[in-house]
PDB file of N, CA and C in Angstrom:
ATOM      1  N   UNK A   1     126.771 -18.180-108.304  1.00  0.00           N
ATOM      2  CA  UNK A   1     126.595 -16.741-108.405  1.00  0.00           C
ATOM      3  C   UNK A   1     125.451 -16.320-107.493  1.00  0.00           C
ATOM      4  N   UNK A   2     125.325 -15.260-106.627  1.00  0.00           N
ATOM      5  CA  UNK A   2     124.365 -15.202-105.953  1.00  0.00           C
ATOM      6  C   UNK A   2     123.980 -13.299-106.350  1.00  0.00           C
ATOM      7  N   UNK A   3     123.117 -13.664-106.288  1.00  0.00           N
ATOM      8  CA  UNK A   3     121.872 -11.763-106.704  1.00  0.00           C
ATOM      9  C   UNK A   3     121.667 -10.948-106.006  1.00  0.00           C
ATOM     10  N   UNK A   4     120.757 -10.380-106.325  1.00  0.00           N
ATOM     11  CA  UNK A   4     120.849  -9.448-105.053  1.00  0.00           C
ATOM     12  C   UNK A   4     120.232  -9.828-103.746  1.00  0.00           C
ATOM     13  N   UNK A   5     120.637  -9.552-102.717  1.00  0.00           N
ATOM     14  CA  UNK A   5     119.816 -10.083-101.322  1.00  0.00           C
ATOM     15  C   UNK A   5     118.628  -9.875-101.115  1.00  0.00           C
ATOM     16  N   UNK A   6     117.538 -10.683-100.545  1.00  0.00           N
ATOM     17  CA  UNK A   6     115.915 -10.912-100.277  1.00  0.00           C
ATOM     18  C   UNK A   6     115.175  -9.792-101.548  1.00  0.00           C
ATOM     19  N   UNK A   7     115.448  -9.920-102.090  1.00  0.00           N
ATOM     20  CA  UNK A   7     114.274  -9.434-103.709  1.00  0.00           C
ATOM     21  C   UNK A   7     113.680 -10.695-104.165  1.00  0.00           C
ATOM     22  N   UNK A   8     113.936 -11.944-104.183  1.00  0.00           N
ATOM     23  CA  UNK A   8     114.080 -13.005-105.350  1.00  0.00           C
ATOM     24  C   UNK A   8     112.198 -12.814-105.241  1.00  0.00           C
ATOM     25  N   UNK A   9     111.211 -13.120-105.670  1.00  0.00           N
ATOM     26  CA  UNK A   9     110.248 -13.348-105.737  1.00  0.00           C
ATOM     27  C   UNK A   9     109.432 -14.661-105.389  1.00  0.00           C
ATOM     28  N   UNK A  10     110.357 -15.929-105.767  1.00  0.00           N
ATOM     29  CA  UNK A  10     110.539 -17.340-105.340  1.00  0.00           C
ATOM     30  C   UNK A  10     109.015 -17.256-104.194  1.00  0.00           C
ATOM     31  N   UNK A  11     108.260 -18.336-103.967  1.00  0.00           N
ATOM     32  CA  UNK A  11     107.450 -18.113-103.085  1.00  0.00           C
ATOM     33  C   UNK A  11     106.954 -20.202-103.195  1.00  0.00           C
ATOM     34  N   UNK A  12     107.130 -20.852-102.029  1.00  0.00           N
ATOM     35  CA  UNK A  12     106.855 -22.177-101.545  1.00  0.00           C
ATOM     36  C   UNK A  12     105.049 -22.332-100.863  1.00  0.00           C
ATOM     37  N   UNK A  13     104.404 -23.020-101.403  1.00  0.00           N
ATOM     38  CA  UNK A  13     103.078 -23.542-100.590  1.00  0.00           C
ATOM     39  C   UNK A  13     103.762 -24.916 -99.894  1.00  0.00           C
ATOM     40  N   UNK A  14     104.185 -25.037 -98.735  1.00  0.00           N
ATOM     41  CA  UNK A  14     104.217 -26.195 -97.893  1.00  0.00           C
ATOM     42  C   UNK A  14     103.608 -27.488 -98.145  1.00  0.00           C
ATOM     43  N   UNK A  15     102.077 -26.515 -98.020  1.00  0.00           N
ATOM     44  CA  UNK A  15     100.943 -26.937 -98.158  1.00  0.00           C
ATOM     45  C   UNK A  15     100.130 -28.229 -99.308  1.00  0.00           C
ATOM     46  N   UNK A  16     100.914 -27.709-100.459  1.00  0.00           N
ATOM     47  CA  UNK A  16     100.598 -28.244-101.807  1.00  0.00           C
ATOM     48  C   UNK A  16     101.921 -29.129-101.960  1.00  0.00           C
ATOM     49  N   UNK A  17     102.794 -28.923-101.554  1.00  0.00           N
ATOM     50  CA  UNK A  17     104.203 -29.503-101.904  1.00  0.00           C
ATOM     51  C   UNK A  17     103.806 -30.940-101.704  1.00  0.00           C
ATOM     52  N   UNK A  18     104.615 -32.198-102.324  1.00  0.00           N
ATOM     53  CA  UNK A  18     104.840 -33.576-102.439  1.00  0.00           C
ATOM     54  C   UNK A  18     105.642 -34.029-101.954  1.00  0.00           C
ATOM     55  N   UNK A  19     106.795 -32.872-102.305  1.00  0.00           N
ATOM     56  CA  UNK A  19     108.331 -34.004-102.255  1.00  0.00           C
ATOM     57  C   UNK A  19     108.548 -34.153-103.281  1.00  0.00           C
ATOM     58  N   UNK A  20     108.239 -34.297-104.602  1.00  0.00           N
ATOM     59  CA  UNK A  20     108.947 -35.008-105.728  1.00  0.00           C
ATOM     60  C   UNK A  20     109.851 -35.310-105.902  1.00  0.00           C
ATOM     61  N   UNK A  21     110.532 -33.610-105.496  1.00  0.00           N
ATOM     62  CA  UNK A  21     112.056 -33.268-106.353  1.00  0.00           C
ATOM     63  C   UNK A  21     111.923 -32.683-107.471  1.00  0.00           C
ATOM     64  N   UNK A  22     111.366 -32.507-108.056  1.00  0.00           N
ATOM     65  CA  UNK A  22     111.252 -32.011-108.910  1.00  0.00           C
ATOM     66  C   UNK A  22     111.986 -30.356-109.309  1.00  0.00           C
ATOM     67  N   UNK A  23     111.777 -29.837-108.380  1.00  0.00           N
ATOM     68  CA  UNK A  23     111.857 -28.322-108.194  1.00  0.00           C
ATOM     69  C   UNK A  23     113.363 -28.134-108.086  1.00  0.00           C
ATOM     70  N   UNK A  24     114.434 -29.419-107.157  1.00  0.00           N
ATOM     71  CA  UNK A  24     115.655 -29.597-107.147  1.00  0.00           C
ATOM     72  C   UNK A  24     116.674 -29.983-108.085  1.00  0.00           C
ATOM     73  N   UNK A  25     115.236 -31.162-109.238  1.00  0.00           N
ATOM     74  CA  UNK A  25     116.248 -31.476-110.232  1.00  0.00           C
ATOM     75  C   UNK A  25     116.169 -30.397-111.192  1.00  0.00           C
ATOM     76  N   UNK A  26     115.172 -29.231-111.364  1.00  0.00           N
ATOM     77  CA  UNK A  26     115.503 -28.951-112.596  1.00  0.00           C
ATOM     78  C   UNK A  26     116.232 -27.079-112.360  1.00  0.00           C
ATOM     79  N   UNK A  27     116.494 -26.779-111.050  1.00  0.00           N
ATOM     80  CA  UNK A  27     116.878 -25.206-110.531  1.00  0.00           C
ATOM     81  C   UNK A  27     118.119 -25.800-111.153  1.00  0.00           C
ATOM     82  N   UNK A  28     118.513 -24.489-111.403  1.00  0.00           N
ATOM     83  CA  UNK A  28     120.017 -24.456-111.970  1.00  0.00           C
ATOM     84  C   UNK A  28     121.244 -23.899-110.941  1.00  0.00           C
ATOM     85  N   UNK A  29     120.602 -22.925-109.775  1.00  0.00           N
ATOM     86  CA  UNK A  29     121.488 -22.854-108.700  1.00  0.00           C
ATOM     87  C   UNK A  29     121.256 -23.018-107.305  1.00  0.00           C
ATOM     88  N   UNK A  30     120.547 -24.593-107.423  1.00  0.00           N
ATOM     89  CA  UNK A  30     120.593 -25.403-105.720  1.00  0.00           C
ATOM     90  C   UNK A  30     119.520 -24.745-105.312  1.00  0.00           C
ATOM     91  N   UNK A  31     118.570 -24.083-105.598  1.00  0.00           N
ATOM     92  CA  UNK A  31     117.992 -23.151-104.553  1.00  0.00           C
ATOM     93  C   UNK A  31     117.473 -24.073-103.517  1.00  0.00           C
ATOM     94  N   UNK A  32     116.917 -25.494-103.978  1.00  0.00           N
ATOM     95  CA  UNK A  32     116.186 -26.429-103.124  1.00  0.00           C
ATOM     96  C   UNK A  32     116.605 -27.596-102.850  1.00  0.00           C
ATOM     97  N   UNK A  33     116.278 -27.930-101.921  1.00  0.00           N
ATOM     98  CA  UNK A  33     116.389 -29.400-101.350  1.00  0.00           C
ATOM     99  C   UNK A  33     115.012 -30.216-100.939  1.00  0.00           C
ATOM    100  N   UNK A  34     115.436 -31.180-100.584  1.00  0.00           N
ATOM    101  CA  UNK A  34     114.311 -32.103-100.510  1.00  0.00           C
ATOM    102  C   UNK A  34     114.412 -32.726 -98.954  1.00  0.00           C
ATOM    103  N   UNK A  35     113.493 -32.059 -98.109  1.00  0.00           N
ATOM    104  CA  UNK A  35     113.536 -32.611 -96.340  1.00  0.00           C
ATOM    105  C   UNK A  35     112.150 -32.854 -96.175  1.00  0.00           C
ATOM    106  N   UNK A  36     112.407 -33.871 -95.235  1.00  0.00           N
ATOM    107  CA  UNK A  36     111.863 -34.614 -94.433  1.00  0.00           C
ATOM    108  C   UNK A  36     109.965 -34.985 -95.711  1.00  0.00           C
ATOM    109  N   UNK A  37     110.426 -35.434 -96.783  1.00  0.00           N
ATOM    110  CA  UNK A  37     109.372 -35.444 -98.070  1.00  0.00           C
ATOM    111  C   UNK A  37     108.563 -33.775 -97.905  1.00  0.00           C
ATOM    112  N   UNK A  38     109.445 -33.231 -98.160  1.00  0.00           N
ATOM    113  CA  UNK A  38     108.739 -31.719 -98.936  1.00  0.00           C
ATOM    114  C   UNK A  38     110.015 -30.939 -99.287  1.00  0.00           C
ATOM    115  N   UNK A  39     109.842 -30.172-100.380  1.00  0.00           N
ATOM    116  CA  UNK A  39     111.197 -29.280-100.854  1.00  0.00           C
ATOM    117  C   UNK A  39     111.377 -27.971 -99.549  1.00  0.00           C
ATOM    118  N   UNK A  40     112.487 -27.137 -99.846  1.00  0.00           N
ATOM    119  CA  UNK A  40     113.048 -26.439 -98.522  1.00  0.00           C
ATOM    120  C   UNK A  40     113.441 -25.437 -99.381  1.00  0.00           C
ATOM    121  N   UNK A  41     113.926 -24.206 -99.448  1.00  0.00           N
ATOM    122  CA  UNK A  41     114.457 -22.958-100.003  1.00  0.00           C
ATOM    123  C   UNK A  41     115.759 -23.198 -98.872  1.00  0.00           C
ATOM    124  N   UNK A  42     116.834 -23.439 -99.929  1.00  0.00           N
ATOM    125  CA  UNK A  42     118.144 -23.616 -98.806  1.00  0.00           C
ATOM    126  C   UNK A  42     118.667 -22.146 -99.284  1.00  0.00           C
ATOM    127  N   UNK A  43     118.713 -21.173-100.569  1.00  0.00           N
ATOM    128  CA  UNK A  43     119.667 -20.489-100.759  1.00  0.00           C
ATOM    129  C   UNK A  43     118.883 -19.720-101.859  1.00  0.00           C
ATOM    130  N   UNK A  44     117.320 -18.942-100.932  1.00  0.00           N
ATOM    131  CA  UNK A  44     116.700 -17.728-101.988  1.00  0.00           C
ATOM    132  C   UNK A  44     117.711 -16.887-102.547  1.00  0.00           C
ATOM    133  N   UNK A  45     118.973 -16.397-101.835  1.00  0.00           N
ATOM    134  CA  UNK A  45     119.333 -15.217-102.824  1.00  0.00           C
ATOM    135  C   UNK A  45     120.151 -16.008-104.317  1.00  0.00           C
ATOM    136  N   UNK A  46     119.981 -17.300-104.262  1.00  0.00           N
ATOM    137  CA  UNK A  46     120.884 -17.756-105.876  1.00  0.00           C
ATOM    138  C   UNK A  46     119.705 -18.222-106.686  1.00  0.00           C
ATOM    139  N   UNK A  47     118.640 -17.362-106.212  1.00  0.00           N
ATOM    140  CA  UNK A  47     117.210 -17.469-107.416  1.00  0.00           C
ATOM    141  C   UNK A  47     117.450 -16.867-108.265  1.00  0.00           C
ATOM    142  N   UNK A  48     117.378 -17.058-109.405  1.00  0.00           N
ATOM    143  CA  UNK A  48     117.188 -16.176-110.422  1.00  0.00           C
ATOM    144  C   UNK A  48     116.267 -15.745-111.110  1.00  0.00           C
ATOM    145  N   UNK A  49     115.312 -15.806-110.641  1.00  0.00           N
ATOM    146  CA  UNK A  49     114.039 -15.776-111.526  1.00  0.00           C
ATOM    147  C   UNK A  49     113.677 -17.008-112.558  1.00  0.00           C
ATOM    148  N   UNK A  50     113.961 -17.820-112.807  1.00  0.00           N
ATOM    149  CA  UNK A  50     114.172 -18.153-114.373  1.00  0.00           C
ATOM    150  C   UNK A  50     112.865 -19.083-114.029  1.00  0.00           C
ATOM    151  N   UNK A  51     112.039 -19.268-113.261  1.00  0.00           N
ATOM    152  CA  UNK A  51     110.844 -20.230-113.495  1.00  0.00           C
ATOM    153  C   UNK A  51     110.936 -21.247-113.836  1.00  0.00           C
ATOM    154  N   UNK A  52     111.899 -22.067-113.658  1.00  0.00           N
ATOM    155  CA  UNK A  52     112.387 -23.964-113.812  1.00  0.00           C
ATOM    156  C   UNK A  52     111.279 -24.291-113.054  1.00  0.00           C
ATOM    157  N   UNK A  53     111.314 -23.939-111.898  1.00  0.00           N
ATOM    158  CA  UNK A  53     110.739 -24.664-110.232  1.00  0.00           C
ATOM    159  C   UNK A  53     109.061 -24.797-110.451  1.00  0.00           C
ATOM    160  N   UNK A  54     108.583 -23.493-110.746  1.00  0.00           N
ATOM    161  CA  UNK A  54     107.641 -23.439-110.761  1.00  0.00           C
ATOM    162  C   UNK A  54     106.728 -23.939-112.355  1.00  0.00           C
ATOM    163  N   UNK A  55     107.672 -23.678-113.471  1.00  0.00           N
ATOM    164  CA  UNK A  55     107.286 -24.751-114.090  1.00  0.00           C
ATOM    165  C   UNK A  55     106.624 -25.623-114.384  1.00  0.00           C
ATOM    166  N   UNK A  56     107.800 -26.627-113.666  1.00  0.00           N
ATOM    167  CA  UNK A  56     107.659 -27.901-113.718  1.00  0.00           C
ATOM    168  C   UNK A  56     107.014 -28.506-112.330  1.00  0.00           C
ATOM    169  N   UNK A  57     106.071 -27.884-111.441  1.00  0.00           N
ATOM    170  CA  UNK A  57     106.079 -28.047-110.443  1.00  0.00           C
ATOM    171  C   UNK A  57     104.604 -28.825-110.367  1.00  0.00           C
ATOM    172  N   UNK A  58     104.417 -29.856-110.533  1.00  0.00           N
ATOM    173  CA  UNK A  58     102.598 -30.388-111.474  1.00  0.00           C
ATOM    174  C   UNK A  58     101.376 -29.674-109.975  1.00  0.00           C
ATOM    175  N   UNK A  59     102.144 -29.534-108.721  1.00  0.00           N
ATOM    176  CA  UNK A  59     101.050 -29.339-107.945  1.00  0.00           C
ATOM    177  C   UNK A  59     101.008 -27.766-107.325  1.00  0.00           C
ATOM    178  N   UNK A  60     101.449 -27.001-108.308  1.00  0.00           N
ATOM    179  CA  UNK A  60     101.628 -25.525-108.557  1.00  0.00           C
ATOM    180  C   UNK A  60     101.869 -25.199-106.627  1.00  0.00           C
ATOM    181  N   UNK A  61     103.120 -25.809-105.976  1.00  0.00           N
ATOM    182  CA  UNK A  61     103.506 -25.624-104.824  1.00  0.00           C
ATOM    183  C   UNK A  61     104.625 -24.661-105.095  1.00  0.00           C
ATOM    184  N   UNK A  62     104.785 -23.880-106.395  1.00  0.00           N
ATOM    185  CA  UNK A  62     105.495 -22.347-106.365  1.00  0.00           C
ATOM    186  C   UNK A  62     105.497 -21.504-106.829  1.00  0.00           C
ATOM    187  N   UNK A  63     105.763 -21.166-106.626  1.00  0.00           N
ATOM    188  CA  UNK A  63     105.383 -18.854-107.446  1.00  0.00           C
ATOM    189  C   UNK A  63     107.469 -18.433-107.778  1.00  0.00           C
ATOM    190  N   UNK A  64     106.723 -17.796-109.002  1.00  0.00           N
ATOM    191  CA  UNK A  64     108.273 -17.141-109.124  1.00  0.00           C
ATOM    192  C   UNK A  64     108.196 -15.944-109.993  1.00  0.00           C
ATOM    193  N   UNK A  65     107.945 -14.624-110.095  1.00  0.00           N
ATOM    194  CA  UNK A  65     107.983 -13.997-111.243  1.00  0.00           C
ATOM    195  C   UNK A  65     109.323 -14.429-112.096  1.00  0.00           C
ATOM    196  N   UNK A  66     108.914 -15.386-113.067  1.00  0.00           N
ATOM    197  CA  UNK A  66     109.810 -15.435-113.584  1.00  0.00           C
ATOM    198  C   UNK A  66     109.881 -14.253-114.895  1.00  0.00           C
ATOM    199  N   UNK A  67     111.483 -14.509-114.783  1.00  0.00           N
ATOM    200  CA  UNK A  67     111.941 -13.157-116.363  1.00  0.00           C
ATOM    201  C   UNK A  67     112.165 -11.968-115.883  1.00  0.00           C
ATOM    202  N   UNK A  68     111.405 -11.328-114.794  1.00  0.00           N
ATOM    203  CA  UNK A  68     111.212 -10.194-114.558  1.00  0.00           C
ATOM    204  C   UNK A  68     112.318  -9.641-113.127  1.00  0.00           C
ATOM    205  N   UNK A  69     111.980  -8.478-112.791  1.00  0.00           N
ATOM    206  CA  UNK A  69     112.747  -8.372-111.099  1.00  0.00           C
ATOM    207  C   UNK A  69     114.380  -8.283-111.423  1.00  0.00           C
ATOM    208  N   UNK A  70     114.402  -8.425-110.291  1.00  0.00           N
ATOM    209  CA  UNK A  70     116.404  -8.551-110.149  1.00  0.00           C
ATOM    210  C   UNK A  70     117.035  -9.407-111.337  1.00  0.00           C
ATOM    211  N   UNK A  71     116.541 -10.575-111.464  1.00  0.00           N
ATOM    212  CA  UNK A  71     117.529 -11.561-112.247  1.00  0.00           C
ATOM    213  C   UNK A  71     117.634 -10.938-113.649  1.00  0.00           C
ATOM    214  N   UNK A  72     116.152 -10.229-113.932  1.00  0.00           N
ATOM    215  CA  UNK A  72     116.404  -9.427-115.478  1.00  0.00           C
ATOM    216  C   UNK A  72     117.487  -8.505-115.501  1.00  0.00           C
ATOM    217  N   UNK A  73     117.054  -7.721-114.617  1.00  0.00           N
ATOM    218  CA  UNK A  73     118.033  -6.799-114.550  1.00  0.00           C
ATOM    219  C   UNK A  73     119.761  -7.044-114.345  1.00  0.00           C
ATOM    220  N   UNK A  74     120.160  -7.559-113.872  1.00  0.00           N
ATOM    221  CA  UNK A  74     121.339  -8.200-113.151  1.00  0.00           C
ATOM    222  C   UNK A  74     121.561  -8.354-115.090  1.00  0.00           C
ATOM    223  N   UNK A  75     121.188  -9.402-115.377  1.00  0.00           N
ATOM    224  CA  UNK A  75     121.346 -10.135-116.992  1.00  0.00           C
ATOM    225  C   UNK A  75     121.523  -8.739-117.473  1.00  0.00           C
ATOM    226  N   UNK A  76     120.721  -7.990-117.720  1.00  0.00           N
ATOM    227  CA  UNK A  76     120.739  -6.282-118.490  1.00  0.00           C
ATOM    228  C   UNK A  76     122.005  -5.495-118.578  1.00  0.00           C
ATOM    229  N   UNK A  77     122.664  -5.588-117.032  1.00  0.00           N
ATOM    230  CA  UNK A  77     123.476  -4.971-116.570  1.00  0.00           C
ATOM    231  C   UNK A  77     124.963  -5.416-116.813  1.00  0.00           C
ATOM    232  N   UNK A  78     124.735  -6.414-117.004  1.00  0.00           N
ATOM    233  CA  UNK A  78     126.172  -8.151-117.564  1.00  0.00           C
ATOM    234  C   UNK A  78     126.256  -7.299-118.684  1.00  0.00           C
ATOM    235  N   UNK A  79     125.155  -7.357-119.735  1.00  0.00           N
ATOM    236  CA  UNK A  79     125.428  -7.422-121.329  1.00  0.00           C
ATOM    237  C   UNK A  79     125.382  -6.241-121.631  1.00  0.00           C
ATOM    238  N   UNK A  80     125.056  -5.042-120.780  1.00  0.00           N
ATOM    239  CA  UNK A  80     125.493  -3.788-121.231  1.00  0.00           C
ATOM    240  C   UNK A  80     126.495  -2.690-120.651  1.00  0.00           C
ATOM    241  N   UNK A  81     127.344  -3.676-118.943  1.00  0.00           N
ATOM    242  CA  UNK A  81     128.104  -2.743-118.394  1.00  0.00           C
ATOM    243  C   UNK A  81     128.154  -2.144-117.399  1.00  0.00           C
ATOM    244  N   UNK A  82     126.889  -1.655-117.254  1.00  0.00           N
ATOM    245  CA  UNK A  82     126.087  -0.692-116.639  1.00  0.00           C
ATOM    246  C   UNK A  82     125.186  -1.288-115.343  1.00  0.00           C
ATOM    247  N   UNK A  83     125.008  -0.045-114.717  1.00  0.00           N
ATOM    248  CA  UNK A  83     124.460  -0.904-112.834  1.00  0.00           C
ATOM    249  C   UNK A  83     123.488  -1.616-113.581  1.00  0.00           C
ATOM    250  N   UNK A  84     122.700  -2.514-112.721  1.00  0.00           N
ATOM    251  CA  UNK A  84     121.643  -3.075-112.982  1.00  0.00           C
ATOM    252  C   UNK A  84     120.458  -2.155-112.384  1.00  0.00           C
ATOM    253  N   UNK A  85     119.216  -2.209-112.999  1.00  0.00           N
ATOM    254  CA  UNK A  85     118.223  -0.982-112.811  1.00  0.00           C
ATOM    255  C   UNK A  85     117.097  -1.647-112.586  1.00  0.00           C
ATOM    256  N   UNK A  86     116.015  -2.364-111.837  1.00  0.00           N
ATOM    257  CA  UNK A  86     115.254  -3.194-111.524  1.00  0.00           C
ATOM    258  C   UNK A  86     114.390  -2.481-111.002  1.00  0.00           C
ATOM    259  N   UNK A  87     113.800  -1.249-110.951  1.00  0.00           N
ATOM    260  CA  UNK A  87     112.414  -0.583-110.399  1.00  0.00           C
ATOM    261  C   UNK A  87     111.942  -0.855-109.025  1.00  0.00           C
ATOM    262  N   UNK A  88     112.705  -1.770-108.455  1.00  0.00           N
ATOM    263  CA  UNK A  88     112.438  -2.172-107.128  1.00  0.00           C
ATOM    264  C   UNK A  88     112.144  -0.583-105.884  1.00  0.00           C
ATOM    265  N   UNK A  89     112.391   0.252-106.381  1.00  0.00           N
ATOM    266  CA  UNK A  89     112.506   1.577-105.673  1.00  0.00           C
ATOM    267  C   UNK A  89     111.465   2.439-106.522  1.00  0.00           C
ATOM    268  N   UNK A  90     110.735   2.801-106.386  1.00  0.00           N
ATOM    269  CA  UNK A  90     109.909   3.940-106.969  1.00  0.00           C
ATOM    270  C   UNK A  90     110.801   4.952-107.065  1.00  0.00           C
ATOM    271  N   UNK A  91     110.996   5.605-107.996  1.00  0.00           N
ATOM    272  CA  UNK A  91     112.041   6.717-108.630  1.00  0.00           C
ATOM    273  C   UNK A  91     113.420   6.623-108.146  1.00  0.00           C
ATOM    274  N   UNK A  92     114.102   5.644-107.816  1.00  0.00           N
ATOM    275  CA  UNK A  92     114.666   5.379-107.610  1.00  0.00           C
ATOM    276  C   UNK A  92     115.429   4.415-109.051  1.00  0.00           C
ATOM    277  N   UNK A  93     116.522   4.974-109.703  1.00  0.00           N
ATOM    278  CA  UNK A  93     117.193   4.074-110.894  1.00  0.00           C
ATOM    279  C   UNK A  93     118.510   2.913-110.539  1.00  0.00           C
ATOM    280  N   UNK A  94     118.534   3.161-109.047  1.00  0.00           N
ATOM    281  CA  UNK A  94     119.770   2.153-108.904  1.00  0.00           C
ATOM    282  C   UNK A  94     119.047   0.448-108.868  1.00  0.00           C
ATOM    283  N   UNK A  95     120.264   0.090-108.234  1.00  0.00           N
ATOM    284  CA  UNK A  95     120.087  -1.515-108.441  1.00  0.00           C
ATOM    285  C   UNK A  95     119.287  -1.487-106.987  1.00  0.00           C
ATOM    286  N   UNK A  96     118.827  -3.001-106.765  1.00  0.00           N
ATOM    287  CA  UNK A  96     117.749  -2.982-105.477  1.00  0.00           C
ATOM    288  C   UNK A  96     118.797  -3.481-104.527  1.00  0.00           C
ATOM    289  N   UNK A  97     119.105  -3.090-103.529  1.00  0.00           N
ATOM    290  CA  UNK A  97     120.020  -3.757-102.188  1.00  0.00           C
ATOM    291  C   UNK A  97     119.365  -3.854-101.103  1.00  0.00           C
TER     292      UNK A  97
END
């Protein structure tokens, strides 16, 4: 399933990264891979917010608002029908594109 395009919040330190894997085994839609010993963002828009990555990430090499942003909304919008409404726009009530 993929979200809405470049909103995701998702954010990589290079810098701090290991390699573990960690961040790959526990995303639920691929977002990462593991190159050349450091993780990679292969596919930001199938972020969902949900904070697996960053988590579990022991050398805090990610940022994610998780819960919040598009992926809430998107979820909001599933279980009630209705566009999804994510504030991404100052007075603006539509979904963020």
């Amino acid at each position: 399933m993929k979200y809405l395009k470049n909103v995701s919040t998702l954010g990589l330190n290079y810098a701090l990264c290991t390699g573990c894997g960690r961040c790959a085994e526990v995303c639920p839609h691929a977002v990462f891979t593991i190159e050349n010993r450091n993780a990679a963002i292969v596919d930001r828009n199938s972020c969902m917010e949900c904070g697996a990555c960053a988590g579990n990430c022991e050398f805090g090499a990610l940022t994610v608002g998780s819960g919040v942003g598009c992926a809430s909304a998107l979820i909001g919008g599933m279980i009630t029908g209705k566009e999804p409404v994510c504030g991404c726009s100052e007075g603006n009530d539509s979904a963020c594109c």
